[in-house]
Protein backbone atom coordinates (compact mmCIF):
# COMPACT_ATOMS: atom_id res chain seq x y z
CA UNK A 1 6.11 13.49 -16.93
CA UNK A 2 8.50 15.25 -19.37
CA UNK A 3 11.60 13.67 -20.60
CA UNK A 4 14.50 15.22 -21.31
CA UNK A 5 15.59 15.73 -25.24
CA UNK A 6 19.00 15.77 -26.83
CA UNK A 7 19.76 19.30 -25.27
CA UNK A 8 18.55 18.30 -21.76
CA UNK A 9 15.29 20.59 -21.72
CA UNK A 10 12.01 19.01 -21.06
CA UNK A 11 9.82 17.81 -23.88
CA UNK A 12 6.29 18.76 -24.07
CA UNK A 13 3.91 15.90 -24.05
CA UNK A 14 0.67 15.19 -25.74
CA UNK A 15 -1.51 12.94 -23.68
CA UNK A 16 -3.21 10.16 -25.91
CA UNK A 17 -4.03 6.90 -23.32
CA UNK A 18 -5.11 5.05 -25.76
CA UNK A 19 -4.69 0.31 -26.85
CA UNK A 20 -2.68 0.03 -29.42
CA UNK A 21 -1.54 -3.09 -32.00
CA UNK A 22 1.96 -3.31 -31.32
CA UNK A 23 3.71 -6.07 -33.53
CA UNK A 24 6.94 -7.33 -31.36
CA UNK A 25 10.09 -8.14 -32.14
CA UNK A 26 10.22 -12.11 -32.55
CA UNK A 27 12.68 -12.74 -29.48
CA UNK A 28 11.85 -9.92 -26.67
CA UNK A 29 8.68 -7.67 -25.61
CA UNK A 30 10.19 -4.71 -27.60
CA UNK A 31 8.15 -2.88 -30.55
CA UNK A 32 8.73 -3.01 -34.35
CA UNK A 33 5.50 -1.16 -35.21
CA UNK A 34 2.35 -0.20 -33.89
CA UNK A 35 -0.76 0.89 -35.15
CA UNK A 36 -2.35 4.18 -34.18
CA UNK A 37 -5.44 5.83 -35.33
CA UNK A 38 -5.68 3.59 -38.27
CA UNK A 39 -1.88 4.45 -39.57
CA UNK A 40 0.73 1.65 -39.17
CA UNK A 41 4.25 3.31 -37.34
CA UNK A 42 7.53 1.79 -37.90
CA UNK A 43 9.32 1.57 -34.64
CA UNK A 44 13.14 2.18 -36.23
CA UNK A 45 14.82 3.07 -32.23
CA UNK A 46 13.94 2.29 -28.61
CA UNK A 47 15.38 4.91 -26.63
CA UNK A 48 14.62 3.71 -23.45
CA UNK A 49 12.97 0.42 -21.97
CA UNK A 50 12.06 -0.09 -18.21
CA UNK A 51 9.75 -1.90 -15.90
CA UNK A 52 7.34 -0.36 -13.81
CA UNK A 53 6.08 -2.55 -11.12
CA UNK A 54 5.42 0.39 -8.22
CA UNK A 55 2.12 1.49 -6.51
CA UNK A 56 1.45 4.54 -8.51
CA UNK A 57 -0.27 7.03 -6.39
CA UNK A 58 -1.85 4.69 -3.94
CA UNK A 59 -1.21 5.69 -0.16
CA UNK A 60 1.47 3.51 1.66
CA UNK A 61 -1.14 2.11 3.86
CA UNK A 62 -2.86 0.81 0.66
CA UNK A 63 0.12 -0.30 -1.31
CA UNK A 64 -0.20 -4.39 -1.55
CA UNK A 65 1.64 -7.12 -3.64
CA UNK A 66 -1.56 -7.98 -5.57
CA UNK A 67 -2.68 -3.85 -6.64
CA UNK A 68 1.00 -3.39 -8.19
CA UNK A 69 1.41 -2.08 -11.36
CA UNK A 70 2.96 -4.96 -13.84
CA UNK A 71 3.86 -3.12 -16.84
CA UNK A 72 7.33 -2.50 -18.84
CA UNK A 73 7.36 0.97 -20.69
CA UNK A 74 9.29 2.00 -24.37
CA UNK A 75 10.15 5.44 -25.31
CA UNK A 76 10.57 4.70 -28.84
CA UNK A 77 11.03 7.03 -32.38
CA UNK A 78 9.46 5.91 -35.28
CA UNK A 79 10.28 6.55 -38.93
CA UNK A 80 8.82 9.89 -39.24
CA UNK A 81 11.42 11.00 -36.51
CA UNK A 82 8.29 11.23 -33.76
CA UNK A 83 8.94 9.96 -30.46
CA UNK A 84 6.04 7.90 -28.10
CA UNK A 85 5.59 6.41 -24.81
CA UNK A 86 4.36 2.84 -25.16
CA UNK A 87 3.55 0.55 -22.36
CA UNK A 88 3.05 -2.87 -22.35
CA UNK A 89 0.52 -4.11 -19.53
CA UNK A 90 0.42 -8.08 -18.85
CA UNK A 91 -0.92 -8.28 -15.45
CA UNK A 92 -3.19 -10.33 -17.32
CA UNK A 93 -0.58 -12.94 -18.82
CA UNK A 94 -3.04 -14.39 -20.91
CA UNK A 95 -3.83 -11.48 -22.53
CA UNK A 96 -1.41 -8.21 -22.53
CA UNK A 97 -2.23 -4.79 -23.60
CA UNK A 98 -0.47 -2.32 -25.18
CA UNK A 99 -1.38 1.57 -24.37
CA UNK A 100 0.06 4.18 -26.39
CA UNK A 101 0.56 6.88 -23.28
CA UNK A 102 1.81 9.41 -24.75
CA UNK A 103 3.45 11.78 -27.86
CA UNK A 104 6.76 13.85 -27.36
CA UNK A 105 6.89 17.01 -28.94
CA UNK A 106 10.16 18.63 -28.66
CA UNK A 107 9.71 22.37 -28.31
């Protein structure tokens, strides 16, 4: 998936699909910082939040309540001007994940 930048082209993306520590803000699931790679990022704008609780790619005749997806995605920018895709995963309540999906690279 490529989102759109400031000039409405697509953005290139680097794949990364990798957990992340994500430090949230005290009073909602958004990010203030995450940790990637060993390097702390400062979350300073969350350009877009959503939920994602589809099917994915599963056929309609396989698509159940109980294989949905439960997961609410970020496309943030962090301090060095660098935009990511975060998700945060909490089909398991008890303990969520965070995935760091993707890097934007504007062309």
């Amino acid at each position: 998936m490529s989102l759109a930048g400031n000039d409405g082209a697509p953005d290139m993306d680097e794949l990364i699909g990798e957990t992340v520590e994500v430090e949230r803000a005290p009073d909602s699931p958004r990010p203030v910082r995450f940790r990637w790679r060993g390097e702390s990022r400062e979350v300073v704008e969350v350009l877009r939040e959503w939920v994602d609780a589809g099917h994915g790619d599963l056929p309609p005749h396989s698509r159940r309540w109980y294989n949905r997806r439960h997961r609410r995605g970020f496309d943030v920018r962090d301090a060095k001007g660098e935009r990511f895709i975060l998700f945060l995963d909490y089909s398991h309540r008890e303990h969520p994940t965070w995935f760091l999906a993707r890097r934007v690279i504007a062309p």
